[in-house]
Protein backbone atom coordinates (compact mmCIF):
# COMPACT_ATOMS: atom_id res chain seq x y z
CA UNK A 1 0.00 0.00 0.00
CA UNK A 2 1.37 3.62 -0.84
CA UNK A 3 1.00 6.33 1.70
CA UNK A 4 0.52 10.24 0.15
CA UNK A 5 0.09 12.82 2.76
CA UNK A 6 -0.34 16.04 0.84
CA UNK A 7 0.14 19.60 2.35
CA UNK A 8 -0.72 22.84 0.65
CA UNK A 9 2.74 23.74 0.28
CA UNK A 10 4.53 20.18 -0.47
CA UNK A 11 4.31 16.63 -0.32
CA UNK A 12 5.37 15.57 3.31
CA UNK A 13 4.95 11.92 2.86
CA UNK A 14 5.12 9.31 -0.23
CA UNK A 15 6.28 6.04 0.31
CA UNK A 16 5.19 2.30 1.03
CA UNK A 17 3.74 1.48 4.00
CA UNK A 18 2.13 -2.05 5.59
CA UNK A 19 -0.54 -0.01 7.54
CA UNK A 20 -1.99 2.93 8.35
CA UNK A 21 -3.76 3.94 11.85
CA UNK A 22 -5.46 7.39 12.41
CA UNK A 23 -8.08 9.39 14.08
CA UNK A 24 -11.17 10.17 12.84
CA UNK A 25 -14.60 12.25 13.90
CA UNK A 26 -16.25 8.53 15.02
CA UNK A 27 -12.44 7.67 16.89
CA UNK A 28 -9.24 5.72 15.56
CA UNK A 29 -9.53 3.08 12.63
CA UNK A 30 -6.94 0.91 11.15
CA UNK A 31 -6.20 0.37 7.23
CA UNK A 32 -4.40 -2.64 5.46
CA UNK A 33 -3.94 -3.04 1.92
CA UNK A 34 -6.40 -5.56 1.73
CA UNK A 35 -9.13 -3.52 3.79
CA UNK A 36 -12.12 -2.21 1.51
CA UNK A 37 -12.39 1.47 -0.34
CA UNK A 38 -13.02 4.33 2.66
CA UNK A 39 -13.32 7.98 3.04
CA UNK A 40 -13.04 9.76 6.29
CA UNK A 41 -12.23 13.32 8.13
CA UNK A 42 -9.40 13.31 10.17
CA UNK A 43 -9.54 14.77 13.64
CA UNK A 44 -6.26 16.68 14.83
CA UNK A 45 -3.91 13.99 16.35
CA UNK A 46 -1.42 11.48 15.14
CA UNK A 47 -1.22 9.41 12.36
CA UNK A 48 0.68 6.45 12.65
CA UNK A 49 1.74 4.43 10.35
CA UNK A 50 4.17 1.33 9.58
CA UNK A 51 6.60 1.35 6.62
CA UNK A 52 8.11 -0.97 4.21
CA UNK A 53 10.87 -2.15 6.97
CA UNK A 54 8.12 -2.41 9.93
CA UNK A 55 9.20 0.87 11.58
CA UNK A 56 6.49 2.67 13.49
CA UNK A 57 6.07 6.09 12.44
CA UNK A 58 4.02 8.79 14.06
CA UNK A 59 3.26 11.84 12.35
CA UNK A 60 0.79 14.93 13.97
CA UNK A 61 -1.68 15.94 11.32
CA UNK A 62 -4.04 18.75 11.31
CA UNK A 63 -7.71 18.28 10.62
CA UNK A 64 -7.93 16.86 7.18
CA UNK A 65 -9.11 14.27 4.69
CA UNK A 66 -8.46 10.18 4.90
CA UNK A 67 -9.12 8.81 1.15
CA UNK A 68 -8.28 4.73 0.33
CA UNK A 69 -8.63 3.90 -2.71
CA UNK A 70 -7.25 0.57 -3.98
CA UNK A 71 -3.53 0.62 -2.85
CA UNK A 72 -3.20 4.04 -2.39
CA UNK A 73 -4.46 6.02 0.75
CA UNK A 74 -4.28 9.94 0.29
CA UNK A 75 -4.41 12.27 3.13
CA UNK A 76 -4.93 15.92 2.27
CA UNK A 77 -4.00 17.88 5.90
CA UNK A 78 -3.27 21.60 6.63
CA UNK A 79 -0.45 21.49 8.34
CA UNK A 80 1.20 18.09 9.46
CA UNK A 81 4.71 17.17 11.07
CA UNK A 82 6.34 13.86 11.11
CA UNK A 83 8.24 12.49 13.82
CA UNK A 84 10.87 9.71 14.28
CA UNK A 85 9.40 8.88 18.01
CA UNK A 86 7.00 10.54 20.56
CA UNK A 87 8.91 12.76 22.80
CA UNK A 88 10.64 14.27 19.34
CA UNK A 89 7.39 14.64 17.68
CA UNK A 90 6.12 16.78 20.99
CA UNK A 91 8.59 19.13 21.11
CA UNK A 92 8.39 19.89 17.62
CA UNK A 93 4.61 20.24 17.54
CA UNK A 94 5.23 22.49 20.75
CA UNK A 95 7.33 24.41 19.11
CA UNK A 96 5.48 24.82 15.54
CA UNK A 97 2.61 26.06 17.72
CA UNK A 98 4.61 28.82 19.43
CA UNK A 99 5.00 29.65 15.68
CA UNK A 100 2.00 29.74 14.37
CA UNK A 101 0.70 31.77 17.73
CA UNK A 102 3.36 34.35 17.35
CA UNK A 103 2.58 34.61 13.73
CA UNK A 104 -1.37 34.95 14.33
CA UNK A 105 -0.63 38.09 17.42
CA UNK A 106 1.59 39.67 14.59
CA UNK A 107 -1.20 39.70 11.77
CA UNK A 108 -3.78 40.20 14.89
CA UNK A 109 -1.63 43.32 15.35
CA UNK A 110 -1.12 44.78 11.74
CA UNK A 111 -5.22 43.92 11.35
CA UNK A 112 -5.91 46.17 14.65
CA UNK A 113 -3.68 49.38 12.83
CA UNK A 114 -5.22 48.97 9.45
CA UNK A 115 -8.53 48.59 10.98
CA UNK A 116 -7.90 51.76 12.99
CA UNK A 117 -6.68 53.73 10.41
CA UNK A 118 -9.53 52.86 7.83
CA UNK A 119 -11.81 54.06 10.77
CA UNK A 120 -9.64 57.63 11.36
CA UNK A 121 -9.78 57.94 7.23
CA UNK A 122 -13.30 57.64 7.36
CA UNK A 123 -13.70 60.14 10.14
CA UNK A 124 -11.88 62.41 8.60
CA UNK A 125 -13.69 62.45 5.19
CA UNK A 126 -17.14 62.79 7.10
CA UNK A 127 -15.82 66.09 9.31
CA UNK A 128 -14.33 67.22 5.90
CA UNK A 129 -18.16 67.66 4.47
């Protein structure tokens, strides 16, 4: 079975696996290459999965779209990050989200000014009538 786990930016993962294990809305569920067609959300969590040599690998996926289809299973996620074991795969996820929340107060901030100047624009053209 081939795994595809497809980002907006770039393809994180595309390689063989045996099977694959994730969350979904309805809890975790299993797939094997033999296992029937399915579609299914994914809930934020961890993917795990085992590859060609029988490694277990865990990767934390945004929200995001499960699709098997013959030997192929095709996730479509936000934002994902792929870890070689647990404790490594925290502290990256940790620090991705100190990221992203630094990133969102930054645009929060620029939003607030250009809000604030759009208003002091517009109060400006109605006391220039």
């Amino acid at each position: 079975m081939r795994l595809k786990l497809l980002l907006p930016s770039h393809v994180l993962i595309d390689e063989p696996v045996q099977k694959v294990i994730a969350q979904g809305g309805n809890g975790s569920f299993c797939l094997e290459p033999r296992h029937v067609d399915f579609v299914s959300e994914l809930a934020p969590g961890l993917l795990q999965f085992v590859d060609a040599d029988g490694q277990e690998v865990f990767v934390a996926v945004d929200e995001g779209v499960l699709v098997k289809c013959a030997d192929e299973v095709m996730i479509s996620a936000y934002n994902a990050v792929r870890g070689e074991d647990l404790e490594t795969l925290k502290d990256t996820v940790e620090h991705r989200f100190r990221q992203l929340n630094e990133g969102e107060r930054i645009a929060r901030s620029a939003l607030s000014r250009l809000e604030a100047g759009v208003v002091r624009r517009f109060t400006q053209m109605q006391e220039g009538r």
